[in-house]
ModelCIF file with pLDDT and N, C-alpha, C, O atoms, coordinates in Angstrom:
data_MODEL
#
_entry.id   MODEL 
#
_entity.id                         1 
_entity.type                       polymer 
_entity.pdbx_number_of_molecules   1 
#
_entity_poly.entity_id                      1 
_entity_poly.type                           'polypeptide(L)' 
_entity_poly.nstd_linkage                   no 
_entity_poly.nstd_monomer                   no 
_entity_poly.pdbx_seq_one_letter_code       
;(UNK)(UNK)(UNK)(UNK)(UNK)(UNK)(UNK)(UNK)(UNK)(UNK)(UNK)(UNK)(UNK)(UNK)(UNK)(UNK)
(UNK)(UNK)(UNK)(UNK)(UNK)(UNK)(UNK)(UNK)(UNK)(UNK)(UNK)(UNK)(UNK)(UNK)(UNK)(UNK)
(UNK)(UNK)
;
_entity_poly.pdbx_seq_one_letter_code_can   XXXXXXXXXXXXXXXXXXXXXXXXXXXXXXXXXX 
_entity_poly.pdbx_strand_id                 A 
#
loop_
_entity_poly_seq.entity_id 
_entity_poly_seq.num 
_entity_poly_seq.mon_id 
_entity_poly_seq.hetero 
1 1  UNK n 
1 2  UNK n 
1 3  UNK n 
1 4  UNK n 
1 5  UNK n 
1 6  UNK n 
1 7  UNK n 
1 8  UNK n 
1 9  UNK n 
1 10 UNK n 
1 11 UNK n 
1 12 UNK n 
1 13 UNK n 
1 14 UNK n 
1 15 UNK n 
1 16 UNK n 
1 17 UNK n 
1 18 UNK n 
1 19 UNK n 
1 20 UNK n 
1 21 UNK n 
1 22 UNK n 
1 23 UNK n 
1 24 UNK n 
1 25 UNK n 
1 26 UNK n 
1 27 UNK n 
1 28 UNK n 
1 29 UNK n 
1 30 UNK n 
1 31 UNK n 
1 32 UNK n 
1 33 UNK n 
1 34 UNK n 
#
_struct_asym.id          A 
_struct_asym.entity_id   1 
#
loop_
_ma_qa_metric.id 
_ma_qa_metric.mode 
_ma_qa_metric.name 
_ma_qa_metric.software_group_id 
_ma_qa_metric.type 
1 global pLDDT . pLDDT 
2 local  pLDDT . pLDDT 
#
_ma_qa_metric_global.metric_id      1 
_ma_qa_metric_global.metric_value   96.94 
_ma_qa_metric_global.model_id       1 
_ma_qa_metric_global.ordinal_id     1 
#
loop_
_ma_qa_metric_local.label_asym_id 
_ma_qa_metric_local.label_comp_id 
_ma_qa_metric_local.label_seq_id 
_ma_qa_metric_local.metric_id 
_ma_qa_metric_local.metric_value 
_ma_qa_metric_local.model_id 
_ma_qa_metric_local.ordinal_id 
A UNK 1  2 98.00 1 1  
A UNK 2  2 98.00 1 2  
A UNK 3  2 98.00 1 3  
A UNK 4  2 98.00 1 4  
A UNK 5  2 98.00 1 5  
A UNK 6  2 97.00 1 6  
A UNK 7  2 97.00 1 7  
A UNK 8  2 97.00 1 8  
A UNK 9  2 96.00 1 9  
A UNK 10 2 96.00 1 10 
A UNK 11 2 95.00 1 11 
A UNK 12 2 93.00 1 12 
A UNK 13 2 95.00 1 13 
A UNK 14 2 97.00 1 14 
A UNK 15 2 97.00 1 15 
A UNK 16 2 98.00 1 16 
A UNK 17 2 97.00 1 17 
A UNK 18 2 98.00 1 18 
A UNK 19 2 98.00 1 19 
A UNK 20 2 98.00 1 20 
A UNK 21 2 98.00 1 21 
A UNK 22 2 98.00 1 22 
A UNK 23 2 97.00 1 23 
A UNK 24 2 98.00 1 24 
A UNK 25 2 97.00 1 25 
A UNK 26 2 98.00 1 26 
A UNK 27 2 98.00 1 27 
A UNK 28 2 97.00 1 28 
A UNK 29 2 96.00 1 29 
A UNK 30 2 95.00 1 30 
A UNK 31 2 97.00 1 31 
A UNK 32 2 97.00 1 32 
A UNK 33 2 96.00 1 33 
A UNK 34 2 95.00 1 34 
#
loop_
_atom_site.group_PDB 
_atom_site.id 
_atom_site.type_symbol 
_atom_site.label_atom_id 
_atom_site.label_alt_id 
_atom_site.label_comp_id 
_atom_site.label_asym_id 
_atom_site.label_entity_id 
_atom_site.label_seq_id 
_atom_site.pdbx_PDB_ins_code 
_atom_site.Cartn_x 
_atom_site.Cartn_y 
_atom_site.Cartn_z 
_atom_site.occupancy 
_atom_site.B_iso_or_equiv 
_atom_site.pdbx_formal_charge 
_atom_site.auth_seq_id 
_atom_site.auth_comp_id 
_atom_site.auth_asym_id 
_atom_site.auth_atom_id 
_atom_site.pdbx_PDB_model_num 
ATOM 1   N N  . UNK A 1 1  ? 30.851 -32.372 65.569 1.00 98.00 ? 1  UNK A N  1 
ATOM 2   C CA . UNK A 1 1  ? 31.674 -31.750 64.525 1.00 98.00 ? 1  UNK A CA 1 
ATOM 3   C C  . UNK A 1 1  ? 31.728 -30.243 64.741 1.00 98.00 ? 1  UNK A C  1 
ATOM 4   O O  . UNK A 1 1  ? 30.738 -29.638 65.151 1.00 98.00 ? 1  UNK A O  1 
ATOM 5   N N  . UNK A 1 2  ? 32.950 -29.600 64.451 1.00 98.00 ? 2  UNK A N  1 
ATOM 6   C CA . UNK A 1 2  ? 32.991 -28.008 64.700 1.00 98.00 ? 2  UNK A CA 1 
ATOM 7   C C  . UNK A 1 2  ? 33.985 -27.856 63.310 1.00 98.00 ? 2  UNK A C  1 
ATOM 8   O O  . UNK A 1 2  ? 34.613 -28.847 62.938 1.00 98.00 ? 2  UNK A O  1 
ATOM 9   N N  . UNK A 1 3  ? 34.085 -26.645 62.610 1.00 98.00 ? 3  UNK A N  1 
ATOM 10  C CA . UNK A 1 3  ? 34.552 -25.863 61.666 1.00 98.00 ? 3  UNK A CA 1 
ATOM 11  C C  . UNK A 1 3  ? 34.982 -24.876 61.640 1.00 98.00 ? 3  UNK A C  1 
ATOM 12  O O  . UNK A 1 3  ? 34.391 -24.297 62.551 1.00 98.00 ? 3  UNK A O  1 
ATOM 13  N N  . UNK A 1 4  ? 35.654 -24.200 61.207 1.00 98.00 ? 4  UNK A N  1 
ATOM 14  C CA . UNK A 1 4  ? 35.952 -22.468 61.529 1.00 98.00 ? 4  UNK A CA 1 
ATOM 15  C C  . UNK A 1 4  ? 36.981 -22.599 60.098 1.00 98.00 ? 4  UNK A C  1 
ATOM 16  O O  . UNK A 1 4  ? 37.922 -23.245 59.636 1.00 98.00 ? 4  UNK A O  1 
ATOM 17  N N  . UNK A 1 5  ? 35.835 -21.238 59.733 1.00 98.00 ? 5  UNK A N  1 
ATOM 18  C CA . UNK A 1 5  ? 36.573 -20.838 57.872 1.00 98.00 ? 5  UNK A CA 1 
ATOM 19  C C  . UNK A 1 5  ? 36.526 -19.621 58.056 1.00 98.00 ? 5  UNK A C  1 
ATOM 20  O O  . UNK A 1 5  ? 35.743 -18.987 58.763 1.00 98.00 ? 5  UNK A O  1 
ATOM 21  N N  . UNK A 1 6  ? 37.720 -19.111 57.154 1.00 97.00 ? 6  UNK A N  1 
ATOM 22  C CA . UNK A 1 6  ? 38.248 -17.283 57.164 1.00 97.00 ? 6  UNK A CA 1 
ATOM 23  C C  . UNK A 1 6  ? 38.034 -17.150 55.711 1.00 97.00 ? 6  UNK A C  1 
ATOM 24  O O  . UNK A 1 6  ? 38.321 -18.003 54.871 1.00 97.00 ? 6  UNK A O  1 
ATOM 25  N N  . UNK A 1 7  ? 37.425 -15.829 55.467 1.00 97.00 ? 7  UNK A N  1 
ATOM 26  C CA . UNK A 1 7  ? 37.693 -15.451 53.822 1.00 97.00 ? 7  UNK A CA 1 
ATOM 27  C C  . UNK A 1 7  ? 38.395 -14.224 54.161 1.00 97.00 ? 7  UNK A C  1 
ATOM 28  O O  . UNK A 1 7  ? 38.093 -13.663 55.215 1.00 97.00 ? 7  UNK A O  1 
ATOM 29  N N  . UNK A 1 8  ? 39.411 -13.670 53.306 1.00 97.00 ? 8  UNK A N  1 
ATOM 30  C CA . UNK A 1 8  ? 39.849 -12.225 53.190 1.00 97.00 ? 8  UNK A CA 1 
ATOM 31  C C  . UNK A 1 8  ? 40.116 -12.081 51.790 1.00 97.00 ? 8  UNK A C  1 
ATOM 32  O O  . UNK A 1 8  ? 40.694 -12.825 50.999 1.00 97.00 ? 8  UNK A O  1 
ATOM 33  N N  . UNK A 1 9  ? 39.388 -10.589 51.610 1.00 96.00 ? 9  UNK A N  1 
ATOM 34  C CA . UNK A 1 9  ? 39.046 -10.306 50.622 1.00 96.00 ? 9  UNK A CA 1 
ATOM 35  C C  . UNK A 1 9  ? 40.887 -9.188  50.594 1.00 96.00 ? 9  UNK A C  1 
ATOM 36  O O  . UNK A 1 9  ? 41.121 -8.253  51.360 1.00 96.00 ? 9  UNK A O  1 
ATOM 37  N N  . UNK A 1 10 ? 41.677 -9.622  49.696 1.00 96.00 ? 10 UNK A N  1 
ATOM 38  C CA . UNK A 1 10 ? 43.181 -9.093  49.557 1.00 96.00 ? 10 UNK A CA 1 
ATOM 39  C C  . UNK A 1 10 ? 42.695 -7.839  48.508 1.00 96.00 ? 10 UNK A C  1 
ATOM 40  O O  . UNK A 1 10 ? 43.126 -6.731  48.825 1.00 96.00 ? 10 UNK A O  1 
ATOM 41  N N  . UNK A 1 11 ? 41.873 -7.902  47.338 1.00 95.00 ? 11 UNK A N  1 
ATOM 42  C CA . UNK A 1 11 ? 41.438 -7.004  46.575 1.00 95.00 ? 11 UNK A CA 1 
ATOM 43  C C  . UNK A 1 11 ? 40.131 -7.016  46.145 1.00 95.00 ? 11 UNK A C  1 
ATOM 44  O O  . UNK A 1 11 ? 39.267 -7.562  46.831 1.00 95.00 ? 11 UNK A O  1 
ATOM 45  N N  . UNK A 1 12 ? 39.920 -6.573  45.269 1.00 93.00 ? 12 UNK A N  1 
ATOM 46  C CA . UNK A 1 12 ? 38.592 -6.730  44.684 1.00 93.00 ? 12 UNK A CA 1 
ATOM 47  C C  . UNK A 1 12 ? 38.072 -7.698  43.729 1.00 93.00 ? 12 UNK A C  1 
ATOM 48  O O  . UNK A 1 12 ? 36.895 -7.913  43.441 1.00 93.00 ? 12 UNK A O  1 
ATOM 49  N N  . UNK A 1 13 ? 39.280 -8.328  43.216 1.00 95.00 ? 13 UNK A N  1 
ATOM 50  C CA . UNK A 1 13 ? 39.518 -9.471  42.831 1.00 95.00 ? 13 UNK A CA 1 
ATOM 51  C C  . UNK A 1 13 ? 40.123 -10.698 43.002 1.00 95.00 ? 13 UNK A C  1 
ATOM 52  O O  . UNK A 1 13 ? 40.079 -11.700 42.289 1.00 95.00 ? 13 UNK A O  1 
ATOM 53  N N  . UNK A 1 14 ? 40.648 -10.504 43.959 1.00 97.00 ? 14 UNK A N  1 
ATOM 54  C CA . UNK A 1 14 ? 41.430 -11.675 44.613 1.00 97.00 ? 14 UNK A CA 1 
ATOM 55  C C  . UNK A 1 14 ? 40.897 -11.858 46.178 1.00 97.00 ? 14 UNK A C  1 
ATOM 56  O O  . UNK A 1 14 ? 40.749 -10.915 46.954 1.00 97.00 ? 14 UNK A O  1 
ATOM 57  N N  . UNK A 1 15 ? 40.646 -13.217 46.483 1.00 97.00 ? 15 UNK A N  1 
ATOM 58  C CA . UNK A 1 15 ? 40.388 -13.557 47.883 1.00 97.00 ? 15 UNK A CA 1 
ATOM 59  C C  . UNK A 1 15 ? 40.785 -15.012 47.758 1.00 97.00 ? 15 UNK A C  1 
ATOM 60  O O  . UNK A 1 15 ? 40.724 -16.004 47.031 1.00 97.00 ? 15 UNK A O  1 
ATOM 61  N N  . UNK A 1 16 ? 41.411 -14.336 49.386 1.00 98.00 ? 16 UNK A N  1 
ATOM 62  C CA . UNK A 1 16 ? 42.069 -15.499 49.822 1.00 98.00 ? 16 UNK A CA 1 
ATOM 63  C C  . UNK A 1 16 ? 40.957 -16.551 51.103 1.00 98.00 ? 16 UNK A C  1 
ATOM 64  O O  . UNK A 1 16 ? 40.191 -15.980 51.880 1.00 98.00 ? 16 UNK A O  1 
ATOM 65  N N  . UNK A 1 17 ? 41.087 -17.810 51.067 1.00 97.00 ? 17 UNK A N  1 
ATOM 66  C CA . UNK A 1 17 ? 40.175 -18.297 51.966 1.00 97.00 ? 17 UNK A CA 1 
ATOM 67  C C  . UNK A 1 17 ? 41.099 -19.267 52.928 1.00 97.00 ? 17 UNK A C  1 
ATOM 68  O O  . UNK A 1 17 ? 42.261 -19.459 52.572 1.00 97.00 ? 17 UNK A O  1 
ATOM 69  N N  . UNK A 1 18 ? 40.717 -19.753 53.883 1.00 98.00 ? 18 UNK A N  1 
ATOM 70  C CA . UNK A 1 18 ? 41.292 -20.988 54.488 1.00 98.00 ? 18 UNK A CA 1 
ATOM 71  C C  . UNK A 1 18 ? 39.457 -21.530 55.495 1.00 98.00 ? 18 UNK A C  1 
ATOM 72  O O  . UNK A 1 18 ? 38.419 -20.897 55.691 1.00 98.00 ? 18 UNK A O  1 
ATOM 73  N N  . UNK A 1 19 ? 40.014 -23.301 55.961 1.00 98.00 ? 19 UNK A N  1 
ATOM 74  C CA . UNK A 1 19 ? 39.160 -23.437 56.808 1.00 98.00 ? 19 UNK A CA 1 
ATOM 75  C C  . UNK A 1 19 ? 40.199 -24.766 57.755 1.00 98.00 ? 19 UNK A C  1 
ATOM 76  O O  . UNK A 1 19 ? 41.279 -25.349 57.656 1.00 98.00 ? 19 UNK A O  1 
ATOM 77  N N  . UNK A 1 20 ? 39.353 -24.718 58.386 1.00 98.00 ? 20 UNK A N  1 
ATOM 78  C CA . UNK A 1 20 ? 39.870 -25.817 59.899 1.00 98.00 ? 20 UNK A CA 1 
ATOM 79  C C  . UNK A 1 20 ? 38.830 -26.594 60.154 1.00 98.00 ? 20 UNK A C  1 
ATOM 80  O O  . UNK A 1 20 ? 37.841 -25.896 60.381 1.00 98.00 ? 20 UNK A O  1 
ATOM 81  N N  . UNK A 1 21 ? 38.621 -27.677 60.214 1.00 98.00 ? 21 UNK A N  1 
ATOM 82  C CA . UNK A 1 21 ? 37.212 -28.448 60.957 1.00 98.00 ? 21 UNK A CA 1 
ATOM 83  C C  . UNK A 1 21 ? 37.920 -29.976 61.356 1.00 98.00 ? 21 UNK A C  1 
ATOM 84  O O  . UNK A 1 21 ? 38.889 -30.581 60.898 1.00 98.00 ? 21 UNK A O  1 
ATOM 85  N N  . UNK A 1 22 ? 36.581 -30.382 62.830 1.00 98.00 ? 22 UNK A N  1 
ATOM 86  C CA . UNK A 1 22 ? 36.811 -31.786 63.525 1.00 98.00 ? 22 UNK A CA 1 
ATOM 87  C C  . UNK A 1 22 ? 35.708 -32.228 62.572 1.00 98.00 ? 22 UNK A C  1 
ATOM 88  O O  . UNK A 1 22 ? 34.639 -31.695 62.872 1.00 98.00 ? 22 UNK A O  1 
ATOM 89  N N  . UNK A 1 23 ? 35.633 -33.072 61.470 1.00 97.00 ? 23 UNK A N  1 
ATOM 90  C CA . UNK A 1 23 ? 34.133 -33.930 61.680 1.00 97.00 ? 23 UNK A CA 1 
ATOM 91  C C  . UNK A 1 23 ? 33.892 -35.467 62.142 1.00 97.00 ? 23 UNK A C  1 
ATOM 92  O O  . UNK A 1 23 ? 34.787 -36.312 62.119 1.00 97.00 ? 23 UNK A O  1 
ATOM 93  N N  . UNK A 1 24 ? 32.889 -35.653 62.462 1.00 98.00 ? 24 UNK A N  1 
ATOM 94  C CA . UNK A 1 24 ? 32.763 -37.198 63.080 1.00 98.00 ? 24 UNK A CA 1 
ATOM 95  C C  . UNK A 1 24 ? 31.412 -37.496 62.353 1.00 98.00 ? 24 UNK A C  1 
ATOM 96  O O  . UNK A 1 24 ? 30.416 -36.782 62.237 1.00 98.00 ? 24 UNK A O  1 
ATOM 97  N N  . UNK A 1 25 ? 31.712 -38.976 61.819 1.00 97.00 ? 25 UNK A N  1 
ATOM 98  C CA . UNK A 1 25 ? 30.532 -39.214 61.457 1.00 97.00 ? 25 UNK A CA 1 
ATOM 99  C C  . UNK A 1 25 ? 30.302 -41.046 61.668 1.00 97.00 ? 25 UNK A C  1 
ATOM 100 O O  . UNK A 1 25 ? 31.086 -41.981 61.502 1.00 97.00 ? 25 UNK A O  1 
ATOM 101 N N  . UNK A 1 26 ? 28.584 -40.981 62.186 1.00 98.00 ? 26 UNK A N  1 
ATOM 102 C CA . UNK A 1 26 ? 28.121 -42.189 63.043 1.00 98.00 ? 26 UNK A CA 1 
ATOM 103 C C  . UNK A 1 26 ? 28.632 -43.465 61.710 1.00 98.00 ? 26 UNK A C  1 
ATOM 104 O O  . UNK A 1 26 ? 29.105 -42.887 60.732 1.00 98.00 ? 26 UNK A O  1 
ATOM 105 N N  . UNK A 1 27 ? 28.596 -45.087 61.557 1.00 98.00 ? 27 UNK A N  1 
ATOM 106 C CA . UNK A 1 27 ? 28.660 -45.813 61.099 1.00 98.00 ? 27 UNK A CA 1 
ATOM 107 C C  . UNK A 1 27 ? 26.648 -45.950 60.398 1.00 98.00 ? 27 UNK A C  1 
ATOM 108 O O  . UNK A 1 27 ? 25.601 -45.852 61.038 1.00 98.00 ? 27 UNK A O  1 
ATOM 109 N N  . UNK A 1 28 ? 26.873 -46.190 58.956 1.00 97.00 ? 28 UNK A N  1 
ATOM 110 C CA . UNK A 1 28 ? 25.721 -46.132 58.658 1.00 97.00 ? 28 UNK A CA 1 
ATOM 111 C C  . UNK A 1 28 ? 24.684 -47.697 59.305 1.00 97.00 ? 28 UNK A C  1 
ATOM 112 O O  . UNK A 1 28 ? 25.345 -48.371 60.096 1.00 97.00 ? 28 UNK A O  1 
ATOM 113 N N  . UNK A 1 29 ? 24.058 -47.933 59.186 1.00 96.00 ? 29 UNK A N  1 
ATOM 114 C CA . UNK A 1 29 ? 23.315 -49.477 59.781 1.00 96.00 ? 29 UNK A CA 1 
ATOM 115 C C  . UNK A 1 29 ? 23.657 -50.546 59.221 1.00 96.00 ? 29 UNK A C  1 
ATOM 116 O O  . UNK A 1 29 ? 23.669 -51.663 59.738 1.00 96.00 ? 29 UNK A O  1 
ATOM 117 N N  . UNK A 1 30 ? 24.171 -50.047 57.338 1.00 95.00 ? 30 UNK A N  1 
ATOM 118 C CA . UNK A 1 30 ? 24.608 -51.631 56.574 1.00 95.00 ? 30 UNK A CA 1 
ATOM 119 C C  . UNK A 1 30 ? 26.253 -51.886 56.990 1.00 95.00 ? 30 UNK A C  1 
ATOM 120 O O  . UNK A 1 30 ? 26.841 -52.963 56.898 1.00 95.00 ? 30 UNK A O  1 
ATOM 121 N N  . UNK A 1 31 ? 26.840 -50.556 57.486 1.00 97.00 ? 31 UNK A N  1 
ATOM 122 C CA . UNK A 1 31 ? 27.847 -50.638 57.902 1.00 97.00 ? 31 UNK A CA 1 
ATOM 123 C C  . UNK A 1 31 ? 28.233 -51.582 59.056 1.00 97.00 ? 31 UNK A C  1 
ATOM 124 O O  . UNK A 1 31 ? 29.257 -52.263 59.104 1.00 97.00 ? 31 UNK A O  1 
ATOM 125 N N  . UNK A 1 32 ? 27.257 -51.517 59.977 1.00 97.00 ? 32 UNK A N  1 
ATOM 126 C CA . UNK A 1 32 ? 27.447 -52.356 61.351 1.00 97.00 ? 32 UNK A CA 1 
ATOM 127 C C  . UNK A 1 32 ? 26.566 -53.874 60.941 1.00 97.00 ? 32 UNK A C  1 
ATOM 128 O O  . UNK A 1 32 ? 26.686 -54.902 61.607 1.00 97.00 ? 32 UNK A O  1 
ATOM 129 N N  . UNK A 1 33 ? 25.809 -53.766 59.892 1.00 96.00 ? 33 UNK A N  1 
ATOM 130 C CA . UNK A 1 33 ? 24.742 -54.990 60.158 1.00 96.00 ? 33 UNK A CA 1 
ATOM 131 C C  . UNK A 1 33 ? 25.071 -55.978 58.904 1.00 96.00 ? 33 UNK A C  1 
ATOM 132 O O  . UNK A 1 33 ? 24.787 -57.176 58.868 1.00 96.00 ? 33 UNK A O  1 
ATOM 133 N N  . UNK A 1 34 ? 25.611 -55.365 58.066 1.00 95.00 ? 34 UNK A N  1 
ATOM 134 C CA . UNK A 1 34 ? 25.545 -56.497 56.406 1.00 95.00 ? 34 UNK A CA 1 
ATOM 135 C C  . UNK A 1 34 ? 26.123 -57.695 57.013 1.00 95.00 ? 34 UNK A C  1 
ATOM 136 O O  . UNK A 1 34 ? 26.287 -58.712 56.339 1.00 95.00 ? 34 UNK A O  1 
#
């Protein structure tokens, strides 16, 4: 998994944010075994 997040601060009261991410995640054990 990788991520990449921006904050910009536009004022002193206002901020703007964004983010981007891959995540992967394994199958839990009851997932593969029930």
């Amino acid at each position: 998994s990788l991520s990449l997040g921006l904050r910009h601060a536009l004022s002193e009261a206002w901020h703007l944010h964004g983010a981007l991410g891959r995540h992967q995640r394994a199958p839990f054990p009851e997932e593969l075994l029930a």
